[in-house]
N, C-alpha and C. Protein backbone atom coordinates (compact mmCIF):
# COMPACT_ATOMS: atom_id res chain seq x y z
N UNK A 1 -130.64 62.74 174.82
CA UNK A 1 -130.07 63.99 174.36
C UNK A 1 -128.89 63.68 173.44
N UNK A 2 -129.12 64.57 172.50
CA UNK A 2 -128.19 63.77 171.36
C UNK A 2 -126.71 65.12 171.71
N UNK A 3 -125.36 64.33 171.30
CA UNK A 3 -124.30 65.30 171.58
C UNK A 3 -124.06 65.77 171.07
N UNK A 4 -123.46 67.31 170.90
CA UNK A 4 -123.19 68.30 169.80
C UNK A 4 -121.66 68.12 169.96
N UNK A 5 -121.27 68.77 168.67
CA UNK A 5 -119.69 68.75 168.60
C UNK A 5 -119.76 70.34 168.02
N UNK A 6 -118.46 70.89 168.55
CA UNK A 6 -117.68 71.65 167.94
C UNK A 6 -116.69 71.66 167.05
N UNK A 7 -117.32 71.84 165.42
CA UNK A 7 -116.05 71.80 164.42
C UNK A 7 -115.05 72.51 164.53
N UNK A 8 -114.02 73.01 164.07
CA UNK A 8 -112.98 73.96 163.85
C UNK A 8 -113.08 74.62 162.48
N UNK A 9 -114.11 73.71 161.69
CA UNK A 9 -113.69 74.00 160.07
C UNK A 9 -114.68 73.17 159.70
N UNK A 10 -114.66 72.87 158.27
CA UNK A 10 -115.89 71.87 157.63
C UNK A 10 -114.82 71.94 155.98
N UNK A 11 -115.02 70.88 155.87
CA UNK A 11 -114.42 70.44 154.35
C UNK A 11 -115.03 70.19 153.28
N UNK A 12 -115.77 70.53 152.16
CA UNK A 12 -116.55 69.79 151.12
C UNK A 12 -115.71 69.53 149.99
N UNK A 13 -115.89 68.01 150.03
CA UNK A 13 -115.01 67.43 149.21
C UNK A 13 -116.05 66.45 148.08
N UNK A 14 -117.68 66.77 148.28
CA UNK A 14 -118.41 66.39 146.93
C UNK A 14 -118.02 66.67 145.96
N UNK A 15 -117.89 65.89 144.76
CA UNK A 15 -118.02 66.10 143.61
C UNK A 15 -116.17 65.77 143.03
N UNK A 16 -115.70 65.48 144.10
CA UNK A 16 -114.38 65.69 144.17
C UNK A 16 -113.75 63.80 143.95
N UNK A 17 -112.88 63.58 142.80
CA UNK A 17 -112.86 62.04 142.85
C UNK A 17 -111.72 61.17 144.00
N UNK A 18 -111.75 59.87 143.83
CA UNK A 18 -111.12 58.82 144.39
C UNK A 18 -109.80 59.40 143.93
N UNK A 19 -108.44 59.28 144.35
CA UNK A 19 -108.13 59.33 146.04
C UNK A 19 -107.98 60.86 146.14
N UNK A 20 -108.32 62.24 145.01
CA UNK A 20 -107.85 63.03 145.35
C UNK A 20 -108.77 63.38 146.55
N UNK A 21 -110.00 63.07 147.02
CA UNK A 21 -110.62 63.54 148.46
C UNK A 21 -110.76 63.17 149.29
N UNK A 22 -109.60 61.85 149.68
CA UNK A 22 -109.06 61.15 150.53
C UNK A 22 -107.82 62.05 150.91
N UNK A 23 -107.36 62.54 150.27
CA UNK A 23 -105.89 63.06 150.16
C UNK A 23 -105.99 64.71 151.15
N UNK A 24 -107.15 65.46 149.95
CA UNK A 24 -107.64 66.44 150.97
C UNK A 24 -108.43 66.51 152.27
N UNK A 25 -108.86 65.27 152.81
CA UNK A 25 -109.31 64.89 153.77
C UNK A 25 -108.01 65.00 155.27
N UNK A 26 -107.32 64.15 154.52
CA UNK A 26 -105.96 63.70 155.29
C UNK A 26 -105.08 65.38 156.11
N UNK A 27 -105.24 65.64 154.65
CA UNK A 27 -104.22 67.00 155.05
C UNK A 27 -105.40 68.29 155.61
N UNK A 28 -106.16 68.12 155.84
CA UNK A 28 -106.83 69.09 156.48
C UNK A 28 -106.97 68.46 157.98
N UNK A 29 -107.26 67.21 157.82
CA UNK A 29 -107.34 66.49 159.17
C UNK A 29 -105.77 66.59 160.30
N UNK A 30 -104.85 66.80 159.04
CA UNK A 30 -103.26 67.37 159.93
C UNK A 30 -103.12 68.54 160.09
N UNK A 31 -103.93 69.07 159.43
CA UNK A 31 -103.80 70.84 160.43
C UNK A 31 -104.64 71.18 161.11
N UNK A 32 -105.26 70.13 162.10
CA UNK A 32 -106.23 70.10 163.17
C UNK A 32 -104.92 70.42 164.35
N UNK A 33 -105.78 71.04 165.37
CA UNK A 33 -105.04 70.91 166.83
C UNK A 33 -105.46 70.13 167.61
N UNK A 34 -104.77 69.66 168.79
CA UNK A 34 -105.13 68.58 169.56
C UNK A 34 -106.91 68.08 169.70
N UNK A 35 -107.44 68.65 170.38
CA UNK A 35 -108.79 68.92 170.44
C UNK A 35 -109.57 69.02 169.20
N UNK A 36 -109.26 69.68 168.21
CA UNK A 36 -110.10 70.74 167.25
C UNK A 36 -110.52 68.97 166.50
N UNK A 37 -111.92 69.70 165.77
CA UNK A 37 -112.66 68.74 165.21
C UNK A 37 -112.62 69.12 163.98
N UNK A 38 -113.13 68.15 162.94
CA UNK A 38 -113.78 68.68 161.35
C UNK A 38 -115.20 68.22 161.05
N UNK A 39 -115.98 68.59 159.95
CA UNK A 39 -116.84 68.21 159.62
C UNK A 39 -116.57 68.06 158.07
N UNK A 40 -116.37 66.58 157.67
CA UNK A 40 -116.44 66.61 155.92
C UNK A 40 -117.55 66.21 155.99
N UNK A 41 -117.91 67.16 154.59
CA UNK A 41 -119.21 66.66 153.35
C UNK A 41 -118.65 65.85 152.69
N UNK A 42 -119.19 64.18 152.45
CA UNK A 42 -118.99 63.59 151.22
C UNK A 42 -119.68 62.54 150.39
N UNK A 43 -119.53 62.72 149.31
CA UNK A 43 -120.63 61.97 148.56
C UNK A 43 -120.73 60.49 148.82
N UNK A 44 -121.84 60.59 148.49
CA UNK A 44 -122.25 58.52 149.64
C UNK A 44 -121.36 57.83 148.54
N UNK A 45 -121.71 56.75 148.81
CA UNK A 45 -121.66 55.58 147.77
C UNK A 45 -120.15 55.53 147.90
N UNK A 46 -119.31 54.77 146.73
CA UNK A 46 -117.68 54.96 146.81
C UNK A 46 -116.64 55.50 147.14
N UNK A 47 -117.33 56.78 147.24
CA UNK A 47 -116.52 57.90 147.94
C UNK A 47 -116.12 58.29 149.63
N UNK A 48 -117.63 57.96 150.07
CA UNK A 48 -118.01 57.98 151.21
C UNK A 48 -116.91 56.68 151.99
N UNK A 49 -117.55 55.20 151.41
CA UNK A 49 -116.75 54.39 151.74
C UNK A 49 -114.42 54.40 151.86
N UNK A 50 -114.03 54.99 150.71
CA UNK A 50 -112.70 55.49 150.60
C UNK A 50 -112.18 56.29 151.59
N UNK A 51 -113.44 57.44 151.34
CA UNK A 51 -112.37 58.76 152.29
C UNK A 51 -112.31 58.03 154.03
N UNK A 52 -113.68 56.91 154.57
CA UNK A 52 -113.61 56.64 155.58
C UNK A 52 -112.48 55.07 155.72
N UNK A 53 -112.50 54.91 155.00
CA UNK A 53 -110.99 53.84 154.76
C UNK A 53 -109.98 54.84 154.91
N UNK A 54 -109.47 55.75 154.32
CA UNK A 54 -108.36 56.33 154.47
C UNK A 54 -107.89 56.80 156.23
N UNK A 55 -109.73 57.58 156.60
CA UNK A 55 -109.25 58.32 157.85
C UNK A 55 -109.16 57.46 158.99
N UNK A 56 -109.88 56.04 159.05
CA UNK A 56 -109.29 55.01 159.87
C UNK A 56 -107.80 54.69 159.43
N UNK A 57 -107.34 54.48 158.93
CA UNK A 57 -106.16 53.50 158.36
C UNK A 57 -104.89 54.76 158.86
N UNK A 58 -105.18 56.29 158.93
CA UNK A 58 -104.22 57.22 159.63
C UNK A 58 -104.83 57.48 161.04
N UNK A 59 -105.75 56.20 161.52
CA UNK A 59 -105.77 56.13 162.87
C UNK A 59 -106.74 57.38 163.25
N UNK A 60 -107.04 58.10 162.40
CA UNK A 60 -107.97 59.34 163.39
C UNK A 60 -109.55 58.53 163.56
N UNK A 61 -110.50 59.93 164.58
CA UNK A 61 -111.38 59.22 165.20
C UNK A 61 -112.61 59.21 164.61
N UNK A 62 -113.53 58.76 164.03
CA UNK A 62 -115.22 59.11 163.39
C UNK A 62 -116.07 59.33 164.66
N UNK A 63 -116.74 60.47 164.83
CA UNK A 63 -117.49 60.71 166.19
C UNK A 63 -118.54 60.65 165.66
N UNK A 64 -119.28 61.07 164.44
CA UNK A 64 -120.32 61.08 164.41
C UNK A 64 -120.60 61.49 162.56
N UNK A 65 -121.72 60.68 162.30
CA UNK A 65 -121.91 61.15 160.72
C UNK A 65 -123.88 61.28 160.18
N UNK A 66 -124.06 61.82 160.03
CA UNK A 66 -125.19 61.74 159.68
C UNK A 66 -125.51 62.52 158.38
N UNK A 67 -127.00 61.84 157.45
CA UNK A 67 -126.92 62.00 156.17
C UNK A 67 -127.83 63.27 155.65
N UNK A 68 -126.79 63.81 154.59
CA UNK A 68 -127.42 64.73 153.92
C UNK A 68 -128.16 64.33 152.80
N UNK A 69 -128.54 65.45 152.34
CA UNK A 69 -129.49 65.00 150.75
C UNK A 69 -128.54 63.72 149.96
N UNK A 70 -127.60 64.04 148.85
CA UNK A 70 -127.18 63.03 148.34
C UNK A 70 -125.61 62.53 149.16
N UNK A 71 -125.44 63.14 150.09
CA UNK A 71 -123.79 63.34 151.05
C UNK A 71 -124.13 62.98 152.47
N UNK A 72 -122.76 62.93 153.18
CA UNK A 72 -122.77 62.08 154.32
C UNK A 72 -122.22 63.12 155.21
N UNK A 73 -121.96 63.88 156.22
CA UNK A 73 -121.40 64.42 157.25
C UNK A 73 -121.25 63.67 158.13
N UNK A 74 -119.55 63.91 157.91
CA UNK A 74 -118.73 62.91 159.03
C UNK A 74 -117.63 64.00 160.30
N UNK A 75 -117.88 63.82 161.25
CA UNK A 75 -116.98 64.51 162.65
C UNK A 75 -115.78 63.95 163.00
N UNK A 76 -114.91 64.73 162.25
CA UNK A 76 -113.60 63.85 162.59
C UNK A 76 -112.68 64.52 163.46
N UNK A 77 -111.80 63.34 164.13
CA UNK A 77 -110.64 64.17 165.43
C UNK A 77 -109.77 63.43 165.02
N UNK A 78 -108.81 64.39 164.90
CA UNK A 78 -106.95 64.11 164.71
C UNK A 78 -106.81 63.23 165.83
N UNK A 79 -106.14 62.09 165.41
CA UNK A 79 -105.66 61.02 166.51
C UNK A 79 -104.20 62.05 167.24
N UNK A 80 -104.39 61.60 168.48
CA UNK A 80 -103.52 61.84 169.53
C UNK A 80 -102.31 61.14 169.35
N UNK A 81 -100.94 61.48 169.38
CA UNK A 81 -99.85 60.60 169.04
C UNK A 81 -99.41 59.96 170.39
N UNK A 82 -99.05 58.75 170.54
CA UNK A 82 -98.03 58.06 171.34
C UNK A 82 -97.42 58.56 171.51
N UNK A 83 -96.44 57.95 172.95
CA UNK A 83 -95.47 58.33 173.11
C UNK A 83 -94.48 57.78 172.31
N UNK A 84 -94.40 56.07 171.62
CA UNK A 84 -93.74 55.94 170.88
C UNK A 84 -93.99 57.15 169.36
N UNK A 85 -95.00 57.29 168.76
CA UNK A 85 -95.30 57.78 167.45
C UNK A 85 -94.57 59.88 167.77
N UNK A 86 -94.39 60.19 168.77
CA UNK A 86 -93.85 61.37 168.95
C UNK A 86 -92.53 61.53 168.44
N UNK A 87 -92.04 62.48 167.69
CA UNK A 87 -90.66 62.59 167.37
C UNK A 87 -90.10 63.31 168.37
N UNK A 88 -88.36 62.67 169.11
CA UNK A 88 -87.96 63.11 169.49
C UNK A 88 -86.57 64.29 169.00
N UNK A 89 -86.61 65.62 169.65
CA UNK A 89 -86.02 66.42 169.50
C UNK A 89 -84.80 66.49 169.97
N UNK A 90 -83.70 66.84 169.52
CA UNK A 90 -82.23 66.79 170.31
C UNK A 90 -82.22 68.27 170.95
């Protein structure tokens, strides 16, 4: 039985170049809530490879991706912060 996810949202960032849909990846992936998921569309090949360099390298999670016609659908979750990575408040 294959697992379903619940997105919050879905992003299409085809057609869209190197790093600007890394960039919009990022910042949609920070106005996730704890839990909440995404689903980006993105074009295979160079693109595909980048935006998933970027969303490892800010530590969030790849749950699942599977391929569209010429694009990739990828399930992404906002990484959970540390207790060190938490800002503390006075």
């Amino acid at each position: 039985m294959k697992k379903q996810y619940n997105t919050a949202r879905s992003l299409d960032v085809r057609g869209v170049s190197c790093p600007v849909n890394a960039v919009r990846v990022k910042q949609a992936i920070s106005e996730l809530g704890d839990e909440e998921l995404i689903e980006v569309l993105v074009d295979a090949g160079e693109s595909l490879i980048r935006v998933v360099q970027s969303i490892n390298d800010a530590g969030h999670r790849i749950l699942k991706s599977r391929q569209h016609d010429d694009a990739v659908g990828i399930i992404v979750g906002r990484n959970r912060p540390t207790i060190q990575q938490q800002k503390v408040r006075p």
